[in-house]
PDB file of N, CA and C in Angstrom:
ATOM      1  N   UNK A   1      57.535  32.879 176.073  1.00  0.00           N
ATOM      2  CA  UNK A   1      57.593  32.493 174.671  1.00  0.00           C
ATOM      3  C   UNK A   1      57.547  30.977 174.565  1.00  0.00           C
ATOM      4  N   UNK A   2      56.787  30.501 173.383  1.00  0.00           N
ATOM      5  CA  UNK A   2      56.752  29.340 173.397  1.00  0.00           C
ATOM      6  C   UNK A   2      57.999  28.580 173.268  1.00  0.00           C
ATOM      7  N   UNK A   3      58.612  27.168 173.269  1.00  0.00           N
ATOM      8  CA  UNK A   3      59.439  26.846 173.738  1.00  0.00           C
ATOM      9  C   UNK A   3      59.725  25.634 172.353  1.00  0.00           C
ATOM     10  N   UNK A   4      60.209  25.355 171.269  1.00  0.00           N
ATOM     11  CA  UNK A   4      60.734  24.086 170.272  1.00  0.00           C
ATOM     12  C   UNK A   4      61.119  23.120 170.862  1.00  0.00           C
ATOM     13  N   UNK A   5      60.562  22.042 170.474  1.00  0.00           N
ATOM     14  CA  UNK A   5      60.741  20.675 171.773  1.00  0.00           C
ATOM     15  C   UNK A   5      61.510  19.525 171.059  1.00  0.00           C
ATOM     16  N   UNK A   6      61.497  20.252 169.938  1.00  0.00           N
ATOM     17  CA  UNK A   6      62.005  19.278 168.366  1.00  0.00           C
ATOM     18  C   UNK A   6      62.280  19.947 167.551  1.00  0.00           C
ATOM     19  N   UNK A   7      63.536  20.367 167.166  1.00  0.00           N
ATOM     20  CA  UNK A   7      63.722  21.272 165.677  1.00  0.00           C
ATOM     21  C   UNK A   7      64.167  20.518 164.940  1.00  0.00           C
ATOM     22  N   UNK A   8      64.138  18.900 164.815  1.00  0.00           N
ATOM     23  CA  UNK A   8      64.566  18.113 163.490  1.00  0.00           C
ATOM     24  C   UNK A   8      63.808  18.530 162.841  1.00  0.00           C
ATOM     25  N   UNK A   9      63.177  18.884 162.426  1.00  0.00           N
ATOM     26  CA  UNK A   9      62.191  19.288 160.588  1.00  0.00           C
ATOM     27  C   UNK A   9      62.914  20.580 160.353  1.00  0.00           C
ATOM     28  N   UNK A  10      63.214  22.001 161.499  1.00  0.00           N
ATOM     29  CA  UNK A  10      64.051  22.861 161.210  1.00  0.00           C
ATOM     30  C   UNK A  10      65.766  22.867 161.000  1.00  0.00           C
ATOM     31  N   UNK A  11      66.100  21.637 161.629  1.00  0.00           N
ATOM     32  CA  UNK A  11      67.383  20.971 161.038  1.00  0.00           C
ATOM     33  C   UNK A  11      67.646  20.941 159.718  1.00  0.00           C
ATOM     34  N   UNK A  12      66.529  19.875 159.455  1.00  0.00           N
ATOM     35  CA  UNK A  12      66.418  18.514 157.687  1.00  0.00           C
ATOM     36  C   UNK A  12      66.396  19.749 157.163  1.00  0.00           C
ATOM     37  N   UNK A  13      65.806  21.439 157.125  1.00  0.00           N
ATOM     38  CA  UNK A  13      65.413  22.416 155.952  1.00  0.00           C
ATOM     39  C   UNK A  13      66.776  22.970 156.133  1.00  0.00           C
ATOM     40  N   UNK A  14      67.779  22.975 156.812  1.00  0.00           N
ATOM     41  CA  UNK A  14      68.842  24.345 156.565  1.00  0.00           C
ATOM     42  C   UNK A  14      69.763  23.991 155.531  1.00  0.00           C
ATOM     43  N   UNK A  15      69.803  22.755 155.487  1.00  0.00           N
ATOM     44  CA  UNK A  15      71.000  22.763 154.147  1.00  0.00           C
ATOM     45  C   UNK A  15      70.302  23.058 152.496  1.00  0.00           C
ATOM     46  N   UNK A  16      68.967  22.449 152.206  1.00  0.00           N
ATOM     47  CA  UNK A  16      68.005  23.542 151.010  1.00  0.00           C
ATOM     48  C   UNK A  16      68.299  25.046 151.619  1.00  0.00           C
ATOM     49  N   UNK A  17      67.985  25.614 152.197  1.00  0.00           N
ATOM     50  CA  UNK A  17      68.260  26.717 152.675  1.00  0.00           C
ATOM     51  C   UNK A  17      69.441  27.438 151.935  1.00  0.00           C
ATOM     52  N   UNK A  18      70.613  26.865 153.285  1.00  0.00           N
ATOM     53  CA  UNK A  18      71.748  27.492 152.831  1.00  0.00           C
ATOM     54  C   UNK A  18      72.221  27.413 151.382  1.00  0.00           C
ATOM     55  N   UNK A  19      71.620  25.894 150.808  1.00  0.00           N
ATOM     56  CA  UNK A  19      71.971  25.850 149.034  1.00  0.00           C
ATOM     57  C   UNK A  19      71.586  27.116 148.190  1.00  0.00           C
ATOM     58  N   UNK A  20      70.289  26.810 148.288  1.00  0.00           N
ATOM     59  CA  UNK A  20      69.091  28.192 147.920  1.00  0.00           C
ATOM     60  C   UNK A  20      70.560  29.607 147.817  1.00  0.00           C
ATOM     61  N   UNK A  21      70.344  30.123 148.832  1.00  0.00           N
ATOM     62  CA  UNK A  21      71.522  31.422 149.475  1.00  0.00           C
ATOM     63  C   UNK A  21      72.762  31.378 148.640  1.00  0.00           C
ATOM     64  N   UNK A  22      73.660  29.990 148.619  1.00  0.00           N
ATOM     65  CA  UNK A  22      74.604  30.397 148.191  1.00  0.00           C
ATOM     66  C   UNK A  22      74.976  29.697 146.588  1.00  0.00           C
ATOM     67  N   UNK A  23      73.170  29.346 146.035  1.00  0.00           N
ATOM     68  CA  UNK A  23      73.508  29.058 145.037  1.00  0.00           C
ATOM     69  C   UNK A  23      73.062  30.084 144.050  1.00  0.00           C
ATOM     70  N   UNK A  24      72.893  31.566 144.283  1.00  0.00           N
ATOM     71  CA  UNK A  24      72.074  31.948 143.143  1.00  0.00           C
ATOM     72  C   UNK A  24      70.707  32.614 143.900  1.00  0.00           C
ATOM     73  N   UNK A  25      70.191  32.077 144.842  1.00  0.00           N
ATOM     74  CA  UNK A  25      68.459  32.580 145.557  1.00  0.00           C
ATOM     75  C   UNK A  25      68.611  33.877 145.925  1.00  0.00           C
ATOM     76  N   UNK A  26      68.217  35.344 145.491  1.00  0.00           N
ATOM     77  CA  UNK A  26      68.398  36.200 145.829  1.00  0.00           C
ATOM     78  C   UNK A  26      68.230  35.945 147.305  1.00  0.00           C
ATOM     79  N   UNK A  27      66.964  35.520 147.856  1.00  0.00           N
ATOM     80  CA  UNK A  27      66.260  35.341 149.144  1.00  0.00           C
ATOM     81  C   UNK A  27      65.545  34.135 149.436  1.00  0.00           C
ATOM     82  N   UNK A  28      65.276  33.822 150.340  1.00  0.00           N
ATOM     83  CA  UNK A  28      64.568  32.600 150.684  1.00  0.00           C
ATOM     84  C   UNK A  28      63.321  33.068 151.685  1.00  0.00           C
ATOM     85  N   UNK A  29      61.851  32.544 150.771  1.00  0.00           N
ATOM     86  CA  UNK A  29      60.376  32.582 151.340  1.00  0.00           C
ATOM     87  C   UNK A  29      60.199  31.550 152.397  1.00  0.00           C
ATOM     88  N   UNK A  30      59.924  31.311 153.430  1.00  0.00           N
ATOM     89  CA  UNK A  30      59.726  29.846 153.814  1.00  0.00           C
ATOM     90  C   UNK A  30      58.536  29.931 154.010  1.00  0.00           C
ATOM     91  N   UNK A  31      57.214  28.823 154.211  1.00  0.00           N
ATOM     92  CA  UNK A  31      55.812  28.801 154.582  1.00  0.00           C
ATOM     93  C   UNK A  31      55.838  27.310 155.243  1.00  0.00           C
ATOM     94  N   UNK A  32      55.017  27.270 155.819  1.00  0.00           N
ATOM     95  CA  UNK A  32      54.858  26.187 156.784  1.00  0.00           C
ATOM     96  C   UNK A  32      53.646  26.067 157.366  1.00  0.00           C
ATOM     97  N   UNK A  33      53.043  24.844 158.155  1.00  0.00           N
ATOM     98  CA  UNK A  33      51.714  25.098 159.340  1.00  0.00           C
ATOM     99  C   UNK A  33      51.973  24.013 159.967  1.00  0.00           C
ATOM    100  N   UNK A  34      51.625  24.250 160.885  1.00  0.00           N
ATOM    101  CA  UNK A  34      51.469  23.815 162.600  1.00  0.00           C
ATOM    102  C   UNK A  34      50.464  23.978 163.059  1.00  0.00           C
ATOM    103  N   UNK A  35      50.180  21.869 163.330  1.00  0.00           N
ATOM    104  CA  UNK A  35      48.539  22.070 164.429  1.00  0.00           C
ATOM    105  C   UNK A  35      47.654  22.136 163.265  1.00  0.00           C
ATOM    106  N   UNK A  36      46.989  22.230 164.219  1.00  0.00           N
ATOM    107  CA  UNK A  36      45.546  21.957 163.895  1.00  0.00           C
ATOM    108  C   UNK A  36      44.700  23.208 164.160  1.00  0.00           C
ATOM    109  N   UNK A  37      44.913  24.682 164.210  1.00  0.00           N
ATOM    110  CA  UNK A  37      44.027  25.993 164.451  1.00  0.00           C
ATOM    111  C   UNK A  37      42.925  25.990 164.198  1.00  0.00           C
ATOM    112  N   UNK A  38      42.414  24.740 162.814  1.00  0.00           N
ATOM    113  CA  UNK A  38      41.007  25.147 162.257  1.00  0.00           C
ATOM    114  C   UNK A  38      40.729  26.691 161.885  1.00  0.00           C
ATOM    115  N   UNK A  39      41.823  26.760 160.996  1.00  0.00           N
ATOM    116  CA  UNK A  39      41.530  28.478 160.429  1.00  0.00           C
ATOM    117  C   UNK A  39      41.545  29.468 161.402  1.00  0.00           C
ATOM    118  N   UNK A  40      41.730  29.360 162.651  1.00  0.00           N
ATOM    119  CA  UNK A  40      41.403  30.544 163.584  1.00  0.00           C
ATOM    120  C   UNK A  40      43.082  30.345 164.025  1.00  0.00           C
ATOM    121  N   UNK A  41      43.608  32.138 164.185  1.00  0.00           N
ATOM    122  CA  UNK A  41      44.981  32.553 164.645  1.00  0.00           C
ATOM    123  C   UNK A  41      44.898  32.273 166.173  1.00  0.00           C
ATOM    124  N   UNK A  42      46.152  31.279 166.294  1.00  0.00           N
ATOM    125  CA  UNK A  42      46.130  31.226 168.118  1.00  0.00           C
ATOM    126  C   UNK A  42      47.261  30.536 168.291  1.00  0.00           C
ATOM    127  N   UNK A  43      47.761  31.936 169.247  1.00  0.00           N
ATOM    128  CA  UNK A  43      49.535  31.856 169.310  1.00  0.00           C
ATOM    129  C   UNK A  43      49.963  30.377 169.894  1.00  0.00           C
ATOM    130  N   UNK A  44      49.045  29.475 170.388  1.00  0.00           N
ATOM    131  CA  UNK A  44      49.918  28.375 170.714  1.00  0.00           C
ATOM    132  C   UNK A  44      50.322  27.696 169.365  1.00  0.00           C
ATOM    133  N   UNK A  45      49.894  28.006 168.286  1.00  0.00           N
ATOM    134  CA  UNK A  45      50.420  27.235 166.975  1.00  0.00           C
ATOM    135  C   UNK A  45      51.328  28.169 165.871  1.00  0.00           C
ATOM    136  N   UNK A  46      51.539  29.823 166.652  1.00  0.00           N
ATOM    137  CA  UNK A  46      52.293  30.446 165.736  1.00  0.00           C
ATOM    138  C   UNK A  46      53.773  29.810 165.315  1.00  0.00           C
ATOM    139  N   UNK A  47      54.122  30.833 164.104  1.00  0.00           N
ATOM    140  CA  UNK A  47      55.910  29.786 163.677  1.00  0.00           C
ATOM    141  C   UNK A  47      56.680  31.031 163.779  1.00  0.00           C
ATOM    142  N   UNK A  48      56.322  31.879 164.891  1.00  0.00           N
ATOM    143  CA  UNK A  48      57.085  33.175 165.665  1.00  0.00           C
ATOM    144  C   UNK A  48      58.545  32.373 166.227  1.00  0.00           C
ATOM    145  N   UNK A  49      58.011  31.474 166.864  1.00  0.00           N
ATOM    146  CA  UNK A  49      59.499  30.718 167.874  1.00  0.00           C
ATOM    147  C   UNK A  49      60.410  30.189 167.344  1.00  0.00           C
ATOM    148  N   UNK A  50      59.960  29.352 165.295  1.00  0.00           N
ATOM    149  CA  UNK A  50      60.529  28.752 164.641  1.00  0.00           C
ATOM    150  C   UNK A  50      61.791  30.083 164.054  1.00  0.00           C
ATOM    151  N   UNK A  51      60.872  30.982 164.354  1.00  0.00           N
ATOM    152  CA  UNK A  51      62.035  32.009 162.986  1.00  0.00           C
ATOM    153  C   UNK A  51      62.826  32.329 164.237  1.00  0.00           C
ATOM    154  N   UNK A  52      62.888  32.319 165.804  1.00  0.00           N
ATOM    155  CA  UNK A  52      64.112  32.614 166.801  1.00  0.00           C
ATOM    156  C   UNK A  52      64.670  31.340 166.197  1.00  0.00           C
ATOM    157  N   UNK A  53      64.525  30.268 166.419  1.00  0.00           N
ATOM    158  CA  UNK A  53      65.255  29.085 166.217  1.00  0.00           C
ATOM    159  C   UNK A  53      66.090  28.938 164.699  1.00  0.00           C
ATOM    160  N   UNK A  54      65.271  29.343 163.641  1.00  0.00           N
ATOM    161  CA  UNK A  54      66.001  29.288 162.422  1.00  0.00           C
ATOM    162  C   UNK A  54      67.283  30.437 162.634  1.00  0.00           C
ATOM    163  N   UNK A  55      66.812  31.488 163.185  1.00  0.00           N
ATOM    164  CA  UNK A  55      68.015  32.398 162.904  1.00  0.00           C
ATOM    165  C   UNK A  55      69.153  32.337 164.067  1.00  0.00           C
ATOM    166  N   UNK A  56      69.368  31.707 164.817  1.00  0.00           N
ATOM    167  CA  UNK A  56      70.095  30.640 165.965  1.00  0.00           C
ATOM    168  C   UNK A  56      71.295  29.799 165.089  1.00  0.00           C
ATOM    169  N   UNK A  57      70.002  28.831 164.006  1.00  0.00           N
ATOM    170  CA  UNK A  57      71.071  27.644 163.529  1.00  0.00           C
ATOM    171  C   UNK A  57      71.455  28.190 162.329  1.00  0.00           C
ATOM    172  N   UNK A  58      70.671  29.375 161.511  1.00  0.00           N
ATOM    173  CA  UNK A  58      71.149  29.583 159.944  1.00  0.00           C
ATOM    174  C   UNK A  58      72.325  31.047 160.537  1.00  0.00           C
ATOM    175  N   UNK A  59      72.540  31.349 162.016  1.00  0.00           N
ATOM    176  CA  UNK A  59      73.348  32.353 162.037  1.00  0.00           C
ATOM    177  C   UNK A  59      73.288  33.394 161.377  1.00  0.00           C
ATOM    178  N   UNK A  60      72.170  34.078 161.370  1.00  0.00           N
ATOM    179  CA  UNK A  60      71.355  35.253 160.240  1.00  0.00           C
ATOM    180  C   UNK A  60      70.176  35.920 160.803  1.00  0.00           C
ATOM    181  N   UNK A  61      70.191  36.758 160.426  1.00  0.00           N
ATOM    182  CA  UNK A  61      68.695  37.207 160.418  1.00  0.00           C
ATOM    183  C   UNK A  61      67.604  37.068 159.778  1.00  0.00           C
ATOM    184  N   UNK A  62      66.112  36.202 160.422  1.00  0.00           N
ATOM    185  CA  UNK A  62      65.461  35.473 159.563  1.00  0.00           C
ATOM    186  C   UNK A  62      63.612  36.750 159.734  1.00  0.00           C
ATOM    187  N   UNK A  63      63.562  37.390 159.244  1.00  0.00           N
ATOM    188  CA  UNK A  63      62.485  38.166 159.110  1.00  0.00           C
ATOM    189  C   UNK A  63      60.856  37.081 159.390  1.00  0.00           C
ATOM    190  N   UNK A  64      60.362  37.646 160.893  1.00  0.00           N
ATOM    191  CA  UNK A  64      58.957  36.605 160.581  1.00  0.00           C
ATOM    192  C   UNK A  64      57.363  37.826 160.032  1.00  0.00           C
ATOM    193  N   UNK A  65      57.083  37.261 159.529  1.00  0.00           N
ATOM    194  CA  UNK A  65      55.688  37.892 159.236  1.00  0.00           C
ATOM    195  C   UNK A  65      54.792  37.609 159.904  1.00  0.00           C
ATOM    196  N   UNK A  66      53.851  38.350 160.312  1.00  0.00           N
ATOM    197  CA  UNK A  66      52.780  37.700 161.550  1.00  0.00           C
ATOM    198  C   UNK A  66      51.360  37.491 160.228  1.00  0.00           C
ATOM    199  N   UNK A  67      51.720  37.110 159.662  1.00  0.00           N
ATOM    200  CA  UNK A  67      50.313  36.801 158.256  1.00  0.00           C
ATOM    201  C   UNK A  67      51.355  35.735 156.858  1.00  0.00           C
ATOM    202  N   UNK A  68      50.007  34.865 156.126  1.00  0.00           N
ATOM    203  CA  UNK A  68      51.002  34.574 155.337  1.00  0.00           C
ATOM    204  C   UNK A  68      50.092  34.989 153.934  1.00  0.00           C
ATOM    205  N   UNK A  69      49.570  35.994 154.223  1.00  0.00           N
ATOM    206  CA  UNK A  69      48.813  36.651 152.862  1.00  0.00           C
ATOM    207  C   UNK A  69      48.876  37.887 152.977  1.00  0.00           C
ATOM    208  N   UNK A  70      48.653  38.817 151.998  1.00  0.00           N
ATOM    209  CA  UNK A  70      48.026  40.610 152.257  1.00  0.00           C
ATOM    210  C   UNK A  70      49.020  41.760 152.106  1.00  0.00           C
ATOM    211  N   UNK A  71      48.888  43.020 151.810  1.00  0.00           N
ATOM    212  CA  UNK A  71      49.727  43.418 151.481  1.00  0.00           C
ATOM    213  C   UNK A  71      50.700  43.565 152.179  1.00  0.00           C
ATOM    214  N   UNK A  72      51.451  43.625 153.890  1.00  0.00           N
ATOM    215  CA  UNK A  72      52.306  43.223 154.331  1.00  0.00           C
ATOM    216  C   UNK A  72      53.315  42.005 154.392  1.00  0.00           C
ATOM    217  N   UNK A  73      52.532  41.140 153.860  1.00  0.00           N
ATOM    218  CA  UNK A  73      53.687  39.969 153.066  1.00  0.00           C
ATOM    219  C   UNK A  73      54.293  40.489 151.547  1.00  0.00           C
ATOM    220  N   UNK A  74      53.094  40.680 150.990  1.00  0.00           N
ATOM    221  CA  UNK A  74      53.494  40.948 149.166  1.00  0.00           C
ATOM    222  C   UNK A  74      54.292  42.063 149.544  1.00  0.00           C
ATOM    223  N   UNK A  75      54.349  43.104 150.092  1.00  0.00           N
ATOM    224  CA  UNK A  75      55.616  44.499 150.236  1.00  0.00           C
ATOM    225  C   UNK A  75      56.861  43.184 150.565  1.00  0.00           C
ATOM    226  N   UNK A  76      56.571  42.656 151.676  1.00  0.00           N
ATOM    227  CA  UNK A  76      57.737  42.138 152.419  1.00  0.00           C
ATOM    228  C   UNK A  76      58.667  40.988 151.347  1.00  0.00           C
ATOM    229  N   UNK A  77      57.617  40.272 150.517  1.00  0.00           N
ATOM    230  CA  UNK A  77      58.587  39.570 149.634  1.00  0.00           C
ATOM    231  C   UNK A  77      58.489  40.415 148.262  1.00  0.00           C
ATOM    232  N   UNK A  78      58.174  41.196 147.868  1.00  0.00           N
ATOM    233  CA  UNK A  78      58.429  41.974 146.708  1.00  0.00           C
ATOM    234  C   UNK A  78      59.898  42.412 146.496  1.00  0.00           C
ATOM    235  N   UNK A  79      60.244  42.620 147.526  1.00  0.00           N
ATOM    236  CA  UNK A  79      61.937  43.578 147.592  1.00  0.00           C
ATOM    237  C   UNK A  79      62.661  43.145 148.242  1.00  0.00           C
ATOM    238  N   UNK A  80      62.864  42.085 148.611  1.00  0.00           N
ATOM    239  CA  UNK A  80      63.645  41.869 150.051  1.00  0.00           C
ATOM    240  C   UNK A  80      65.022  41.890 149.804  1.00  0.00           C
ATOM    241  N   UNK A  81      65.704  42.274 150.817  1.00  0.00           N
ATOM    242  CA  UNK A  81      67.294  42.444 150.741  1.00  0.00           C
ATOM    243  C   UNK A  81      67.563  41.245 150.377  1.00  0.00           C
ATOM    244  N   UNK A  82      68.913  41.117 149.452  1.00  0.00           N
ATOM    245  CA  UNK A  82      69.683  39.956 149.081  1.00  0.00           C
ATOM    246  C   UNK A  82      69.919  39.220 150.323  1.00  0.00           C
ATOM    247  N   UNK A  83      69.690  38.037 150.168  1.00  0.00           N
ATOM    248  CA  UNK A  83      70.180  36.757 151.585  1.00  0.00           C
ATOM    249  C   UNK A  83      69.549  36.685 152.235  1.00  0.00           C
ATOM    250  N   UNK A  84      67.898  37.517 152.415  1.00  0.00           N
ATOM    251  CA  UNK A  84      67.476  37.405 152.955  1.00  0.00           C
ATOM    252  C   UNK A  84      66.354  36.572 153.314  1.00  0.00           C
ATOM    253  N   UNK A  85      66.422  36.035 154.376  1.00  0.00           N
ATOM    254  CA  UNK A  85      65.291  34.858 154.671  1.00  0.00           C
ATOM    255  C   UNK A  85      64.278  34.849 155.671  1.00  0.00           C
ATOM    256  N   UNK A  86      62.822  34.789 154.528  1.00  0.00           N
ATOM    257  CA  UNK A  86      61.410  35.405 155.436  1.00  0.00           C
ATOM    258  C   UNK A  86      60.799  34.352 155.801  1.00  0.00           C
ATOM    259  N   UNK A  87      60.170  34.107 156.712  1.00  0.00           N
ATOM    260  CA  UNK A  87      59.312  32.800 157.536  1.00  0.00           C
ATOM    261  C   UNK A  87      57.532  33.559 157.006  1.00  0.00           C
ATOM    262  N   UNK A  88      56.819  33.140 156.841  1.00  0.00           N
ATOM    263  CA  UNK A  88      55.758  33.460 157.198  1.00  0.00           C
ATOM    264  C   UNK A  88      54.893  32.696 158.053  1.00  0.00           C
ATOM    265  N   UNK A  89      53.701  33.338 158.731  1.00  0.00           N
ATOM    266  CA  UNK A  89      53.010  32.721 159.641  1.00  0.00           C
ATOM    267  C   UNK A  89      52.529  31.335 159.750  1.00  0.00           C
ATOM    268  N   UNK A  90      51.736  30.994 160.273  1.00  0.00           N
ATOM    269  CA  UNK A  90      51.333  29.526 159.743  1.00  0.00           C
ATOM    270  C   UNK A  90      50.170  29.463 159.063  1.00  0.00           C
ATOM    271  N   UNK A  91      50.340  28.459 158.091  1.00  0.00           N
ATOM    272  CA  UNK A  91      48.946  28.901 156.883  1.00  0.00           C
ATOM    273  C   UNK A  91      48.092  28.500 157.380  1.00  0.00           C
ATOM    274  N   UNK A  92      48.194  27.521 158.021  1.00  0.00           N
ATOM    275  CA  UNK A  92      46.509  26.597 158.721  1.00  0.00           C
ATOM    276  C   UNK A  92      45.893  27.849 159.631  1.00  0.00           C
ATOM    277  N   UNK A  93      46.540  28.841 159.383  1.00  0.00           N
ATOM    278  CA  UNK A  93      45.485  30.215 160.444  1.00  0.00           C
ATOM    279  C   UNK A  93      44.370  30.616 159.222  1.00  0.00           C
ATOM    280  N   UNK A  94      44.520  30.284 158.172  1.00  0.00           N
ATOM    281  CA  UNK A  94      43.241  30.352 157.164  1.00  0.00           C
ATOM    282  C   UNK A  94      42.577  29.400 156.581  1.00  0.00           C
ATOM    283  N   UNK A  95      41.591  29.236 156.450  1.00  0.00           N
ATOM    284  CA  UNK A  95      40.478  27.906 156.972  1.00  0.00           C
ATOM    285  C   UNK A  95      40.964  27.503 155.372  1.00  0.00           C
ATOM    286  N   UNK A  96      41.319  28.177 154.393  1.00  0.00           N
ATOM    287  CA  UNK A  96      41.036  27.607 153.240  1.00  0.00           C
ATOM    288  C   UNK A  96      42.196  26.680 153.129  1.00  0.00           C
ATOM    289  N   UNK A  97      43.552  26.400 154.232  1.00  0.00           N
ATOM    290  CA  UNK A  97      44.405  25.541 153.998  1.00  0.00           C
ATOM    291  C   UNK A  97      43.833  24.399 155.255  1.00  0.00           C
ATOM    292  N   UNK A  98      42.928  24.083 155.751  1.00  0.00           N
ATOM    293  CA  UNK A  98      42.162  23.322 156.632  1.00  0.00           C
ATOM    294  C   UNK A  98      41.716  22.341 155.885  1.00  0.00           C
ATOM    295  N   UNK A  99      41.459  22.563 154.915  1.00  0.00           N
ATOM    296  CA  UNK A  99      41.261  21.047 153.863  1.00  0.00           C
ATOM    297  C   UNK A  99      39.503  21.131 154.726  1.00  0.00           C
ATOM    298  N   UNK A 100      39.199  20.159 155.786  1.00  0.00           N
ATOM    299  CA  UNK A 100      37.591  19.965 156.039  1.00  0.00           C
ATOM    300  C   UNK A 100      37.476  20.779 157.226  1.00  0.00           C
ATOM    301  N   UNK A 101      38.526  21.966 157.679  1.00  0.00           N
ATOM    302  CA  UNK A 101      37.836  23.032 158.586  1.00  0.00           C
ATOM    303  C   UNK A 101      36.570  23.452 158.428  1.00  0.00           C
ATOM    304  N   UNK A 102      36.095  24.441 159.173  1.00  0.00           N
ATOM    305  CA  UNK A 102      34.876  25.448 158.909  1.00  0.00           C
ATOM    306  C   UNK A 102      35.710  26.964 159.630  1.00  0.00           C
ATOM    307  N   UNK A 103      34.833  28.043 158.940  1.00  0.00           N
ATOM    308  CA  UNK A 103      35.001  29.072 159.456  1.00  0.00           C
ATOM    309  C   UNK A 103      34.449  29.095 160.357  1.00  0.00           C
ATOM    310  N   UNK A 104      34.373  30.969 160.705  1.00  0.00           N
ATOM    311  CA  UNK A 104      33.596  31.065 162.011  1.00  0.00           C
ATOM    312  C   UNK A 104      32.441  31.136 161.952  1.00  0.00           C
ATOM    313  N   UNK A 105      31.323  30.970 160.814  1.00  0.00           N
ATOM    314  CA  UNK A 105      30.233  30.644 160.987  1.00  0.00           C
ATOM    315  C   UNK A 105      29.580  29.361 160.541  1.00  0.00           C
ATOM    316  N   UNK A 106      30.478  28.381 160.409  1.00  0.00           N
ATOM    317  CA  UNK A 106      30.907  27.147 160.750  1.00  0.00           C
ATOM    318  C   UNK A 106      30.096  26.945 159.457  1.00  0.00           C
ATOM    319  N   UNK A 107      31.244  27.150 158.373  1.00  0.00           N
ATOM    320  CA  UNK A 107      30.550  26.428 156.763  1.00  0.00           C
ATOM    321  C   UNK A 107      32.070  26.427 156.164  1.00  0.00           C
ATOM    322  N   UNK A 108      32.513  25.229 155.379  1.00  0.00           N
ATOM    323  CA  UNK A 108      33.377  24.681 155.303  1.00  0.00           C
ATOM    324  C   UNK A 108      34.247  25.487 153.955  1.00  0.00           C
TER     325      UNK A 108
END
C-alpha cells in the first residue's frame, strides 16, 4: 500500500472536519486530487491511503469511494449515516478536472 510521506494538508482539514460533525453536518463529503494522472485512473495517485490516514487521526470510520462521479457515489452520498465521513477518489482521474489534459484519444 502506498505509503503518506506528509499528512500536513490532512492535518490543516480535521478541525473543518470535526467542526462540520459536531456543529450540525449530518455528514461530511470530502473531494480532493493528487498528481498529475492526466485524466487516466492510476493507483500511484489514488486518495485510498488518505482515507486509512484520515480515519487514524479523525478516530472514525471514513468510507472511501473508488470514483468521484456515478451512481455509486450519488447512492453513497444520498443517505449516508449521521457522522459520517466519505472521501472520494481523486478527481484529476477525469480529464475534465485536467484543466489542459487530453483524453485517450488525445483531444482536450
Amino acid at each position: 500500500e502506498k505509503e503518506i510521506t506528509n499528512n500536513q494538508r490532512i492535518v490543516a482539514a480535521l478541525p473543518t472536519i470535526k467542526h462540520c460533525l459536531t456543529n450540525g453536518a449530518n455528514n461530511v463529503v470530502l473531494m480532493s486530487h493528487l498528481g498529475r494522472p492526466d485524466g487516466l485512473v492510476n493507483d500511484k495517485y489514488s486518495l485510498a491511503p488518505v482515507s486509512q490516514e484520515l480515519k487514524k487521526l479523525l478516530g472514525q470510520d471514513v468510507q472511501f469511494l473508488s470514483d468521484c462521479v456515478g451512481s455509486e457515489v450519488e447512492t453513497a452520498c444520498a443517505k449516508p449515516a449521521k457522522g459520517a465521513v466519505i472521501l472520494l477518489e481523486n478527481l484529476r482521474f477525469h480529464i475534465e478536472e485536467e484543466g489542459k489534459g487530453v483524453d485517450k484519444d488525445g483531444k482536450k
